[in-house]
N, C-alpha and C. Protein backbone atom coordinates (compact mmCIF):
# COMPACT_ATOMS: atom_id res chain seq x y z
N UNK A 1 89.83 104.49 96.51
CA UNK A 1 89.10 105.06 95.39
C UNK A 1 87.68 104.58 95.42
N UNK A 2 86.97 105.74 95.48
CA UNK A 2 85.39 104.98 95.51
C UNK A 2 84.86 104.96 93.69
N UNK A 3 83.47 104.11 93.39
CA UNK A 3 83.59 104.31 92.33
C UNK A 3 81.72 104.44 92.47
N UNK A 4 80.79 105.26 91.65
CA UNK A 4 79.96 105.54 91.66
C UNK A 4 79.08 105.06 90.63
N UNK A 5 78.93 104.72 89.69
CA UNK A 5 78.28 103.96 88.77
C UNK A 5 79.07 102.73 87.86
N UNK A 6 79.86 102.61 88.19
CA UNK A 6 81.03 101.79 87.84
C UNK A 6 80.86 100.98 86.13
N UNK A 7 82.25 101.56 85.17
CA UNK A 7 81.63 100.54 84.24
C UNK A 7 83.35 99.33 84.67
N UNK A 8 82.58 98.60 83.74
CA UNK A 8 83.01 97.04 84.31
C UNK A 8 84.59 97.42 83.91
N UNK A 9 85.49 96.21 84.96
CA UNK A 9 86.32 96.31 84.42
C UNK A 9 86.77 95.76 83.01
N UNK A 10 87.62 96.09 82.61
CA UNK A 10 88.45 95.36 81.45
C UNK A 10 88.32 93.95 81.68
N UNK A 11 87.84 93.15 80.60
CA UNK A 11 88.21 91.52 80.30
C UNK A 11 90.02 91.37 80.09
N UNK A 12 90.08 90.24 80.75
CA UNK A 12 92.11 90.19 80.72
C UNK A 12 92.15 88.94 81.15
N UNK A 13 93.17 87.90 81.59
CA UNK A 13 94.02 86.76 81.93
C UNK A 13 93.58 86.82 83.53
N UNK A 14 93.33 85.78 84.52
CA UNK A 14 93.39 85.73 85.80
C UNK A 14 94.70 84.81 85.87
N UNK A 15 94.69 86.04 87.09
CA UNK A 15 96.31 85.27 88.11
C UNK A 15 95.75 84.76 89.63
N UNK A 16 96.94 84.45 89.90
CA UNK A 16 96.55 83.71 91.44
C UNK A 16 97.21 84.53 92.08
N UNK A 17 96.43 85.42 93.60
CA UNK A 17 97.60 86.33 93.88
C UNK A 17 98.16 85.01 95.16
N UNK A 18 99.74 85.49 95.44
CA UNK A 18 100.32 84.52 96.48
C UNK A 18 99.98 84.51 97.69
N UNK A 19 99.52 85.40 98.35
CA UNK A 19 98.86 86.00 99.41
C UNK A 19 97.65 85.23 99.99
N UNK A 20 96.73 85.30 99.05
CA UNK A 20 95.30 85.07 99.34
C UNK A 20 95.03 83.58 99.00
N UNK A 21 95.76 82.89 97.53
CA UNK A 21 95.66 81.88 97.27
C UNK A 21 94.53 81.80 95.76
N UNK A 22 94.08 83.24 95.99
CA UNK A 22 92.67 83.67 95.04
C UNK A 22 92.96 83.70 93.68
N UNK A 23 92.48 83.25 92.32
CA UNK A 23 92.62 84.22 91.42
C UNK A 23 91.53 84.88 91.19
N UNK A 24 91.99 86.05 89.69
CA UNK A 24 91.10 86.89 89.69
C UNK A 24 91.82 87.52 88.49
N UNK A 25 90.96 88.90 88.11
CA UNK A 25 91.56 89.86 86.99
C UNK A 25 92.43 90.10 87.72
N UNK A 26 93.97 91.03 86.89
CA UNK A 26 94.84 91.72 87.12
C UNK A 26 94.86 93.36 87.80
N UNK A 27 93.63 93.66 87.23
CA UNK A 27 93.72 95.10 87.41
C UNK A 27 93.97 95.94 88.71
N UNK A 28 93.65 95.12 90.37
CA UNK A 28 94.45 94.92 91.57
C UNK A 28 95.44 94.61 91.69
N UNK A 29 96.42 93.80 90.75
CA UNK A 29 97.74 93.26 91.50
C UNK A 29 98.75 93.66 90.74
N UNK A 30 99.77 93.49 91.14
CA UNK A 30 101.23 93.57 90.74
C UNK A 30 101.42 92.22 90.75
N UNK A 31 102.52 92.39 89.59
CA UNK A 31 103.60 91.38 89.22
C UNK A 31 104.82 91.73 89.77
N UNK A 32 105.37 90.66 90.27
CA UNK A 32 106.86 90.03 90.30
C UNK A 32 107.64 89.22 89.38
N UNK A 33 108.97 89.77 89.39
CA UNK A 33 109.80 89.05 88.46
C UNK A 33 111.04 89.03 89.32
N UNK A 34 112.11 87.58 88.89
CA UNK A 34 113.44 87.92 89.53
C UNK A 34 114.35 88.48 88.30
N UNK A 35 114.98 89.58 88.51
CA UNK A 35 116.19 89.91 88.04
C UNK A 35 117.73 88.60 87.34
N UNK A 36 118.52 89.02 86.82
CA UNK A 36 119.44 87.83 86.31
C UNK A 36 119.94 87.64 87.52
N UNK A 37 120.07 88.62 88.95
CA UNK A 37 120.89 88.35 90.08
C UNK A 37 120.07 87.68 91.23
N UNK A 38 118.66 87.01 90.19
CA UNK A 38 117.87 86.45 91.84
C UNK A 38 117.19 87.55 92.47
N UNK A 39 117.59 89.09 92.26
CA UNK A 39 116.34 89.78 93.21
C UNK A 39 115.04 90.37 92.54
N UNK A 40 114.05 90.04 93.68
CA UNK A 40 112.93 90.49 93.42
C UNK A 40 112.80 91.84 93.02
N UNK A 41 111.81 91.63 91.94
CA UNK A 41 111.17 92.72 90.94
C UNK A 41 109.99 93.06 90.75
N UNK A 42 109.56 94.24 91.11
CA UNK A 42 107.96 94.67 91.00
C UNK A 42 108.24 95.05 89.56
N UNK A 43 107.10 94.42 88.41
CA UNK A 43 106.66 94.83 87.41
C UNK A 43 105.45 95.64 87.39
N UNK A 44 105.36 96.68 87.72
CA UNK A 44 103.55 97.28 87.22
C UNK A 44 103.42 97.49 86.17
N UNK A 45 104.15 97.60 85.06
CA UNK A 45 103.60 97.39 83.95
C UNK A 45 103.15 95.79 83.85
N UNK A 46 103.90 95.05 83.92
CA UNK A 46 103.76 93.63 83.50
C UNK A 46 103.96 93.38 82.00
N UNK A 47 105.66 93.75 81.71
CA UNK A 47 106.10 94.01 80.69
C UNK A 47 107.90 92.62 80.69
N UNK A 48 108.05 92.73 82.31
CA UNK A 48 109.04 92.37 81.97
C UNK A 48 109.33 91.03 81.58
N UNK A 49 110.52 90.65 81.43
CA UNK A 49 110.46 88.64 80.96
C UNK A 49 110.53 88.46 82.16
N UNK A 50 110.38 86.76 81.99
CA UNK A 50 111.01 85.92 83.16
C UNK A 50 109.57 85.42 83.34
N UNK A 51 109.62 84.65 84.41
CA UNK A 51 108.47 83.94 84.61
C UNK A 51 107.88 84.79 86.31
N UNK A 52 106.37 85.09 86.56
CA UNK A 52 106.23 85.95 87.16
C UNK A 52 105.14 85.25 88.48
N UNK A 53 105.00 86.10 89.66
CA UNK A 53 104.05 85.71 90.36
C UNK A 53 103.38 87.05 90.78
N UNK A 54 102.03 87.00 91.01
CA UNK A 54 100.77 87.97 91.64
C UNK A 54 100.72 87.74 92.61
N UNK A 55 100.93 89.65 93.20
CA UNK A 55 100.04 89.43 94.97
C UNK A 55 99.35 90.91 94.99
N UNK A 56 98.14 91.06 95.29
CA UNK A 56 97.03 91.63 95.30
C UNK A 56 97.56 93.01 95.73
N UNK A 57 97.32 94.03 95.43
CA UNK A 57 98.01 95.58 95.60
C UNK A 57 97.17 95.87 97.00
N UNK A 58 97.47 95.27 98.12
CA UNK A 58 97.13 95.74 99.18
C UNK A 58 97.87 95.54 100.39
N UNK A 59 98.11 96.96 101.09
CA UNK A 59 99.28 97.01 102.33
C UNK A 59 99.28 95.84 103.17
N UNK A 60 98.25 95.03 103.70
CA UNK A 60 98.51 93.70 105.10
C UNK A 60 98.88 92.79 103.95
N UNK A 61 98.57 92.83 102.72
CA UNK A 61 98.59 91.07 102.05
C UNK A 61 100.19 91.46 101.38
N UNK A 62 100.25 92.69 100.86
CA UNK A 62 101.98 92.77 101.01
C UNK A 62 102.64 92.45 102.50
N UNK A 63 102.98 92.62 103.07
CA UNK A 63 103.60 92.85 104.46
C UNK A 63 103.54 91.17 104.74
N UNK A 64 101.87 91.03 104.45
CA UNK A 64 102.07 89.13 104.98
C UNK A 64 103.13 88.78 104.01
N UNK A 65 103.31 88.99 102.88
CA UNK A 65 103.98 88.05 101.91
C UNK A 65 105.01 88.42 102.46
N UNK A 66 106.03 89.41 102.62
CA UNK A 66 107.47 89.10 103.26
C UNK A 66 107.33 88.87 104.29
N UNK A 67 106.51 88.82 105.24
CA UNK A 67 106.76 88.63 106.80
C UNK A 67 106.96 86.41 106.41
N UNK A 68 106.16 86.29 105.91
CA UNK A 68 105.78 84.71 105.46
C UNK A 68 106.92 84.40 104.32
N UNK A 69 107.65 85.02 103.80
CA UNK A 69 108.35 84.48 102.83
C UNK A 69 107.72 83.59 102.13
N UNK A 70 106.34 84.61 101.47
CA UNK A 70 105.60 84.32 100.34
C UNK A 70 106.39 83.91 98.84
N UNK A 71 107.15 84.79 98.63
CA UNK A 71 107.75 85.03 97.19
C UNK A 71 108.90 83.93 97.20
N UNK A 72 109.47 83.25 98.40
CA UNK A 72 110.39 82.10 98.21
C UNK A 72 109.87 80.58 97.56
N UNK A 73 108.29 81.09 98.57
CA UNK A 73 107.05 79.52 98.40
C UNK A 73 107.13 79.77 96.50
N UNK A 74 106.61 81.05 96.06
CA UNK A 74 106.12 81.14 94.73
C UNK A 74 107.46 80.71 93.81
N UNK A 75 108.66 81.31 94.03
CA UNK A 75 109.74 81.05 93.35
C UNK A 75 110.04 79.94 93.09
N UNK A 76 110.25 79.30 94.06
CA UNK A 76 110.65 77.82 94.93
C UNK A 76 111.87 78.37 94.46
N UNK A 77 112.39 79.43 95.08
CA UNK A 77 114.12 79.04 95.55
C UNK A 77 114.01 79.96 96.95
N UNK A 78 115.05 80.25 97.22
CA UNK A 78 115.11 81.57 97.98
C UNK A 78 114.99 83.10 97.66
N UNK A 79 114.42 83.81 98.11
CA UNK A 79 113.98 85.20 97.47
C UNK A 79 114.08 86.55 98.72
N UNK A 80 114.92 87.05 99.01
CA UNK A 80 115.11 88.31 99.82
C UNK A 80 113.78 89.44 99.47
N UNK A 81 113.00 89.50 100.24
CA UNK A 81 112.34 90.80 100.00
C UNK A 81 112.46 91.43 100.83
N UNK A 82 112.34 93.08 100.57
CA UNK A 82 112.80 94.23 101.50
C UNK A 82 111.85 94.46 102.23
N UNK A 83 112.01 94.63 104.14
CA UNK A 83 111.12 94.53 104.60
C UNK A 83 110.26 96.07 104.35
N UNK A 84 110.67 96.69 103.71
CA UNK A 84 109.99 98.32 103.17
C UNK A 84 109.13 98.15 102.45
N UNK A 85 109.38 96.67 101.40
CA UNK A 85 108.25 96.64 100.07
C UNK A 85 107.22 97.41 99.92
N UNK A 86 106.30 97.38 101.20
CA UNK A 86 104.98 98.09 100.69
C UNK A 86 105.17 99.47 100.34
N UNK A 87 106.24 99.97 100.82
CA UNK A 87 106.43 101.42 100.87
C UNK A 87 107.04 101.61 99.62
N UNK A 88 107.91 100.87 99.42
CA UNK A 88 108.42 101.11 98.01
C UNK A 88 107.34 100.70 96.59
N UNK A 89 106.59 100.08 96.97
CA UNK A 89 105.40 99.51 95.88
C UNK A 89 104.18 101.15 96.06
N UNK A 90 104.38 101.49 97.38
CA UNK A 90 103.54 102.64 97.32
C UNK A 90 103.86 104.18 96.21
N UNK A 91 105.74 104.36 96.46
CA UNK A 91 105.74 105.40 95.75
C UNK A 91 105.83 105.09 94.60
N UNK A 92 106.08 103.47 94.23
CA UNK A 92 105.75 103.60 92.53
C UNK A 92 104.49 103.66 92.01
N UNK A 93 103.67 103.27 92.57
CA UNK A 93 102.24 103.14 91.87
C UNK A 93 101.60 104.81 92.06
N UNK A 94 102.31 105.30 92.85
CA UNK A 94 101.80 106.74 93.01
C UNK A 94 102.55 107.42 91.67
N UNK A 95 104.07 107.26 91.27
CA UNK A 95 104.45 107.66 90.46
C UNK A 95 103.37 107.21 89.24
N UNK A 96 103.33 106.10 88.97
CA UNK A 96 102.50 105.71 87.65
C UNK A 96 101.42 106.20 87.52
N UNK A 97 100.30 106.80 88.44
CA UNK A 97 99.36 107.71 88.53
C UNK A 97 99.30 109.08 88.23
N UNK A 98 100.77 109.89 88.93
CA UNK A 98 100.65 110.99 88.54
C UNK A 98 101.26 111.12 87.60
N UNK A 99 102.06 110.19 86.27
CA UNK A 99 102.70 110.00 84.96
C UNK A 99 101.22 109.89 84.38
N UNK A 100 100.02 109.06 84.31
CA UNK A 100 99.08 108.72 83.72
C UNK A 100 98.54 110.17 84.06
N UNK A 101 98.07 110.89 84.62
CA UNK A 101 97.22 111.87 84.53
C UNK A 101 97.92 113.04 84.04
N UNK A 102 99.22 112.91 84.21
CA UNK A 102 100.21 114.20 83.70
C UNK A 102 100.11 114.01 82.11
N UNK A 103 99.96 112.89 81.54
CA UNK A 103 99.81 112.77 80.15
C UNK A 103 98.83 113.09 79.64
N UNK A 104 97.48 112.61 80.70
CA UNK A 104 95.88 112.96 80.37
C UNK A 104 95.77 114.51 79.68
N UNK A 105 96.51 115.08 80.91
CA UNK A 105 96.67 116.55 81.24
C UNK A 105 96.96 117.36 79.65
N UNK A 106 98.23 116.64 79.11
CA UNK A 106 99.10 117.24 77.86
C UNK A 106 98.18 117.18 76.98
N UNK A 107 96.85 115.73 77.11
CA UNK A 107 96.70 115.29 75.60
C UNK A 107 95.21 116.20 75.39
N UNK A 108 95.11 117.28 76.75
CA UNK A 108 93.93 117.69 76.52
C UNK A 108 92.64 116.92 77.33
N UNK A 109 92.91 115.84 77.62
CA UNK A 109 92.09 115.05 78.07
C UNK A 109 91.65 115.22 79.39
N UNK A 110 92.43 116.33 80.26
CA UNK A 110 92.03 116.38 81.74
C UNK A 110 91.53 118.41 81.97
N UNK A 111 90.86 118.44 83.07
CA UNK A 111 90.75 119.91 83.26
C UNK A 111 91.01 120.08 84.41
N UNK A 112 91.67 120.94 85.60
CA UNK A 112 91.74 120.50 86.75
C UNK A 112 90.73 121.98 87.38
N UNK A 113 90.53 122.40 88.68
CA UNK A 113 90.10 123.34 89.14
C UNK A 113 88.38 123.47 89.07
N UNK A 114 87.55 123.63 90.48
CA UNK A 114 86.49 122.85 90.45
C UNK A 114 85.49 123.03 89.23
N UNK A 115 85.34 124.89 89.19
CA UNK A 115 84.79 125.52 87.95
C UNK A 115 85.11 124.64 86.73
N UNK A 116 86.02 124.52 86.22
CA UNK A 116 86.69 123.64 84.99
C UNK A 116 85.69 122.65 85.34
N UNK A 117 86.06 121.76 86.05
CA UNK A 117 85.43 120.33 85.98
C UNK A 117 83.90 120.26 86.31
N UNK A 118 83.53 121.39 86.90
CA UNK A 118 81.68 121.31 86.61
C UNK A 118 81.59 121.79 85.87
N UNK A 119 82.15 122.80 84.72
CA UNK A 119 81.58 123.69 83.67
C UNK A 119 82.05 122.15 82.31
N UNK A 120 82.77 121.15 82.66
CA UNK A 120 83.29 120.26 81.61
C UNK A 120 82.25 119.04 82.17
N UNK A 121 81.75 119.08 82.87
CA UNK A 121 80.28 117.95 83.48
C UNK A 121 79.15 118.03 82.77
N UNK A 122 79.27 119.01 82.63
CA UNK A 122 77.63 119.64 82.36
C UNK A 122 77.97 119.31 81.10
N UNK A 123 78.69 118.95 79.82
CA UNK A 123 79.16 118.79 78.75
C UNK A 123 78.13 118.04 78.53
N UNK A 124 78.49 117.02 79.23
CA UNK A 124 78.22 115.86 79.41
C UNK A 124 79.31 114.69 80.09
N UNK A 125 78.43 113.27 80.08
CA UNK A 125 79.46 112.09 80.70
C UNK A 125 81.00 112.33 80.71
N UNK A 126 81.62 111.91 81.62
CA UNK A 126 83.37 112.17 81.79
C UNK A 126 83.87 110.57 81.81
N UNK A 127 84.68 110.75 82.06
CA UNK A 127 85.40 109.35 81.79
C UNK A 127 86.03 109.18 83.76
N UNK A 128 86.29 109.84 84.11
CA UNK A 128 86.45 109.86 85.67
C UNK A 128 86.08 110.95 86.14
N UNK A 129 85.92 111.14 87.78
CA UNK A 129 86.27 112.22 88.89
C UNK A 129 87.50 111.74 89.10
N UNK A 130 88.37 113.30 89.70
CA UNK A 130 89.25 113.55 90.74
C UNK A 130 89.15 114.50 91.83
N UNK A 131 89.53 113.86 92.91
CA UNK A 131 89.07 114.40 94.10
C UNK A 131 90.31 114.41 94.83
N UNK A 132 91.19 115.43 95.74
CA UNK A 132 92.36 114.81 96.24
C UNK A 132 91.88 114.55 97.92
N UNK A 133 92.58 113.64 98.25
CA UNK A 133 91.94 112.93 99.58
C UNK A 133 92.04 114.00 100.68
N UNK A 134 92.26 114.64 100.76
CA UNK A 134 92.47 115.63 101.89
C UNK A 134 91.55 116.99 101.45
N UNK A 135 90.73 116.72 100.43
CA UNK A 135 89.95 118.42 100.02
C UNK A 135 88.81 117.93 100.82
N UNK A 136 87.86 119.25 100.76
CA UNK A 136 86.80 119.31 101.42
C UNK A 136 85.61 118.13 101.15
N UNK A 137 85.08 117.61 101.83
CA UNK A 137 83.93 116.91 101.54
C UNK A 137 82.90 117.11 100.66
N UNK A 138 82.60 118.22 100.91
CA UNK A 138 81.05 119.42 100.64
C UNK A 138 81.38 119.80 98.58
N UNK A 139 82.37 120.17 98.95
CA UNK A 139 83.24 120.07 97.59
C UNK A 139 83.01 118.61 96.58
N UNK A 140 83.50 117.80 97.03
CA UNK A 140 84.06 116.40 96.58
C UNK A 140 82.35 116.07 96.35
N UNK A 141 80.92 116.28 96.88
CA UNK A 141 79.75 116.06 97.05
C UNK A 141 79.23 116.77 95.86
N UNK A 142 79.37 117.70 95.71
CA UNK A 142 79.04 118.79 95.07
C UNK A 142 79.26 118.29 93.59
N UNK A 143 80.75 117.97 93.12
CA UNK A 143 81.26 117.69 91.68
C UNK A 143 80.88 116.04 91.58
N UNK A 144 80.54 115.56 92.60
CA UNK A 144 79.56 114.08 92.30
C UNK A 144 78.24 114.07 91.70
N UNK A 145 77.76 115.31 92.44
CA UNK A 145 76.15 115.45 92.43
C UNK A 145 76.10 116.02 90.73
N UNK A 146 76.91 116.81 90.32
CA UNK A 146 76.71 117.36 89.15
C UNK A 146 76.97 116.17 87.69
N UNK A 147 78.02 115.49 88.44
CA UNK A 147 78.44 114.41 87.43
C UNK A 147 77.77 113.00 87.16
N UNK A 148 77.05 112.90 88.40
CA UNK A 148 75.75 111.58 88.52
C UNK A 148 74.66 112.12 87.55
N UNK A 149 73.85 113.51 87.95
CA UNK A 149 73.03 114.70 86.86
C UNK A 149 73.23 113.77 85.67
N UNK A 150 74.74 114.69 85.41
CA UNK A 150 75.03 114.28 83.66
C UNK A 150 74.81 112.92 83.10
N UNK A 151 75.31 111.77 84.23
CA UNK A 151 75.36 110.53 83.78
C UNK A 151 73.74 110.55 83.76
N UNK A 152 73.07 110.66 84.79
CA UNK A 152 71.11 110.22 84.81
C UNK A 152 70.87 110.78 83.16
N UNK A 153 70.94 111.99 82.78
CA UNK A 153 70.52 112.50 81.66
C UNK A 153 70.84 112.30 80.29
N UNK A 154 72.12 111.22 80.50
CA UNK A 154 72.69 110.50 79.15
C UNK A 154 72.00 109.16 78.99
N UNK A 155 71.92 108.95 80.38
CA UNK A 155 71.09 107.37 80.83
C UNK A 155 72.55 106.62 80.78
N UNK A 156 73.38 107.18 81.49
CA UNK A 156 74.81 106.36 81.65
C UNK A 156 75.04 106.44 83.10
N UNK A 157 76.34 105.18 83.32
CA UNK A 157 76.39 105.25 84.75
C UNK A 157 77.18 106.10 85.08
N UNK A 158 77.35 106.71 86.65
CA UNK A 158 78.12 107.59 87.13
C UNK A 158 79.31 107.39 87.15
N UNK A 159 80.51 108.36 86.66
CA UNK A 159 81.89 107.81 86.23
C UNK A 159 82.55 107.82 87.69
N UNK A 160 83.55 106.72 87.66
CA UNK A 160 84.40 106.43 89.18
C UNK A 160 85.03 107.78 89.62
N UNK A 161 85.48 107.70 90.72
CA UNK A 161 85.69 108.87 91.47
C UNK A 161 87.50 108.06 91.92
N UNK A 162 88.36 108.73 91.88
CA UNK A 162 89.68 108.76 91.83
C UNK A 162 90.17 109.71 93.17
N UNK A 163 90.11 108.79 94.25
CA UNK A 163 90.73 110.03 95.89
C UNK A 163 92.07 109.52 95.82
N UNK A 164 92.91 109.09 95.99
CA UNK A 164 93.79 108.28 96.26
C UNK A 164 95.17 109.17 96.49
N UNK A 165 95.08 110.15 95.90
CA UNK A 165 95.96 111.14 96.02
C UNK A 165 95.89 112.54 96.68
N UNK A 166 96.58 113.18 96.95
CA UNK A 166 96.43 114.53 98.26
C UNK A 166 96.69 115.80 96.96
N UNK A 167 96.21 116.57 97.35
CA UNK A 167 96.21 118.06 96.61
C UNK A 167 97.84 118.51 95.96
N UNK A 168 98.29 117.90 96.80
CA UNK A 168 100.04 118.40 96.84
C UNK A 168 100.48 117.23 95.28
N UNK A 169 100.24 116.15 95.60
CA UNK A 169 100.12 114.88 94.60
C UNK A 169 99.54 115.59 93.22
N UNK A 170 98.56 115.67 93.25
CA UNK A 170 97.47 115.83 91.80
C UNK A 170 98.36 116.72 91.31
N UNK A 171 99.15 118.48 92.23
CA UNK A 171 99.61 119.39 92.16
C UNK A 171 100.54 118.82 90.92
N UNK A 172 101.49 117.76 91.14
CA UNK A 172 102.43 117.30 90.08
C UNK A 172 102.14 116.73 88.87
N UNK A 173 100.91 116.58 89.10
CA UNK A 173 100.43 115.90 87.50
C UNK A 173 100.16 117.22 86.42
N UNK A 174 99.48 118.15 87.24
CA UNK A 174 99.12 119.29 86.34
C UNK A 174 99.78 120.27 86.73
N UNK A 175 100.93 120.31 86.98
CA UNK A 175 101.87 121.12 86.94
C UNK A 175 101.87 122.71 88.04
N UNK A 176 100.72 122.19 89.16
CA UNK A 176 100.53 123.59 90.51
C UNK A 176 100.92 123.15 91.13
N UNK A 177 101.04 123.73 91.97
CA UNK A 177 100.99 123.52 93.66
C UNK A 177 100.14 122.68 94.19
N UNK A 178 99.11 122.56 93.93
CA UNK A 178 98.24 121.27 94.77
C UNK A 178 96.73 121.40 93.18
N UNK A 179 95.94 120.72 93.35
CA UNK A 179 94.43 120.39 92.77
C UNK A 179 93.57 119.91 93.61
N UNK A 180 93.05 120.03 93.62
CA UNK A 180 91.30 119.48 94.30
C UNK A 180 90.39 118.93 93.62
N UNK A 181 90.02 119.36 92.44
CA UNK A 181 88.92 118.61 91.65
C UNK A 181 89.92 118.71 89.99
N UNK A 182 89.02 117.53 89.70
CA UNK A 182 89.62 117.16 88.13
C UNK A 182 88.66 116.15 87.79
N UNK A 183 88.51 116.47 86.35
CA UNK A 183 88.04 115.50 85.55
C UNK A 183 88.62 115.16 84.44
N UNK A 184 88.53 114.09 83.84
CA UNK A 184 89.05 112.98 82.94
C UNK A 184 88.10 113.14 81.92
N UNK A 185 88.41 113.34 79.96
CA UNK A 185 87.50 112.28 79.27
C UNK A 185 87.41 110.93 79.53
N UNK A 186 86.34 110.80 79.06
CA UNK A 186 86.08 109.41 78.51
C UNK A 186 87.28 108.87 77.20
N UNK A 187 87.77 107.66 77.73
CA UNK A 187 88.90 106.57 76.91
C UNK A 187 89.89 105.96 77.80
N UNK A 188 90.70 105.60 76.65
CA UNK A 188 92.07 105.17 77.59
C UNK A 188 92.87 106.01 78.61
N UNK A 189 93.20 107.22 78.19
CA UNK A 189 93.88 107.95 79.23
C UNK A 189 92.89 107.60 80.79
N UNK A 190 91.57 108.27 80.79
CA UNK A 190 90.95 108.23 82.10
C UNK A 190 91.14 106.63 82.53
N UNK A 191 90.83 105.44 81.92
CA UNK A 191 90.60 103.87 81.89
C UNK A 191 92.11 103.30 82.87
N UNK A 192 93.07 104.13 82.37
CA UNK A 192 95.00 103.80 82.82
C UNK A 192 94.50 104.68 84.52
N UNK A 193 94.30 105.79 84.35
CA UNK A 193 94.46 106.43 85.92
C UNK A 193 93.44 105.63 86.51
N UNK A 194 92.19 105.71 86.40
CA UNK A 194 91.33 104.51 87.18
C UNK A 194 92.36 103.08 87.59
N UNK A 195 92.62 102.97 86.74
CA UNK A 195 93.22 101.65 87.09
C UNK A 195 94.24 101.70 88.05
N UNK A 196 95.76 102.48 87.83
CA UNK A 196 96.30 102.67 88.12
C UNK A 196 95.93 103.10 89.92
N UNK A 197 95.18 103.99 90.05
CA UNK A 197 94.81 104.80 90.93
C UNK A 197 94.22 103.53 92.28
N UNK A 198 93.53 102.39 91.62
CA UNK A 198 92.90 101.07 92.53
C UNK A 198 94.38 100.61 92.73
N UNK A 199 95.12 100.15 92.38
CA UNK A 199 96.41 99.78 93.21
C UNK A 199 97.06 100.90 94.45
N UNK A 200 97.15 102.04 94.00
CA UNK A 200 97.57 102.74 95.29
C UNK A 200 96.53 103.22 96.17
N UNK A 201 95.52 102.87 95.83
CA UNK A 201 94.38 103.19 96.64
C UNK A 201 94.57 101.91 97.67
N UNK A 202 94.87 100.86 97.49
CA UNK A 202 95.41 99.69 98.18
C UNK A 202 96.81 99.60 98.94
N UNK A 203 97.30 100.07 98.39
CA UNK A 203 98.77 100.15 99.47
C UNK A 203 99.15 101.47 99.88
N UNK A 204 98.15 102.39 100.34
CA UNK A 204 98.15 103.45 101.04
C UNK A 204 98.26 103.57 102.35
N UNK A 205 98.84 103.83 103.05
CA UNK A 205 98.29 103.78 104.44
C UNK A 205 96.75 104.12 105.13
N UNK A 206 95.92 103.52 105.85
CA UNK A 206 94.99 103.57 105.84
C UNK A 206 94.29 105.10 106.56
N UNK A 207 93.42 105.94 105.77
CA UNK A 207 93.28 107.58 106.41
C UNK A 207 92.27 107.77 107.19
């Protein structure tokens, strides 16, 4: 996910991810929890009980942590992780993305189709771009250039840009066959897919 005038992230709690050794904000990582049976649990909400450990939402620093039997060091007991994890951490955070924008979508808050989203630019400031990673460049340039415009002329910064997902992907949030361009208001709805969208933008396979 690239981001173009970026406003800051959210103030929140720093964790230590297990991986890196680093802390930092949350808004990159996942939580872990063990289950009553001892197995490991991805929380992305970071809702569940138990006592939890952080590792940074990115494909090599996942993969190191089970290849290293990271999550046994953090537990201090023994901890089975599946050597798939990243893959399975991938289709959830993809699910939680296209749940967050499918809601955007209901509450009114999203427009998809390029016309829509430059004729909803020119409004004024948006709260995100969507771009799906596989659409045209020239395109994806085009609904930047119009949406930087808007931000210069509010005297605001340019709202983040959201690739992380393929045409076929976005397709399920707003209910087609595929999307290409979309925009977000400004609030919480757009604030959750941004967010959301930097974790699977991290455990994607690299394009």
């Amino acid at each position: 996910m690239t981001r173009g005038g970026a406003a800051k992230d959210r103030d929140g709690p720093e964790r230590r991810c297990i991986a890196t050794g680093e802390s930092g904000g949350t808004e990159r990582m996942i939580r872990f929890v063990l289950d009553p049976e001892g197995r490991l649990t991805p929380d992305l909400a970071g809702r569940l009980p138990g006592r939890g450990v952080w590792l940074t939402a990115d494909r090599p620093l996942v993969d190191r942590a089970v290849k290293k039997r990271l999550f046994s060091r953090a537990f201090r007991q023994p901890v089975e992780a599946p050597e798939d994890l990243t893959d399975r951490l991938e289709a959830l955070a993809l699910a939680r993305v296209v749940e967050a924008l499918g809601l955007a979508r209901k509450a009114g808050l999203a427009v998809s189709g390029f016309e829509k989203a430059r004729a909803r630019l020119k409004k004024g400031p948006v709260g995100a771009l969507v771009a799906a990673s596989d659409g045209a460049e020239d395109g994806r340039g085009k609904l930047a250039g119009v949406a930087a415009a808007a931000a210069e002329a509010a005297r605001r910064p340019s709202p983040p840009m959201v690739d992380a997902l393929s045409a076929a992907e976005l397709g399920l949030a707003f209910g087609r066959d595929s999307v290409v361009h979309a925009v977000l208001d400004e609030g919480g709805a757009a604030e959750r897919v941004v967010r959301e969208a930097r974790r699977l933008d991290g455990l994607r396979q690299p394009r």
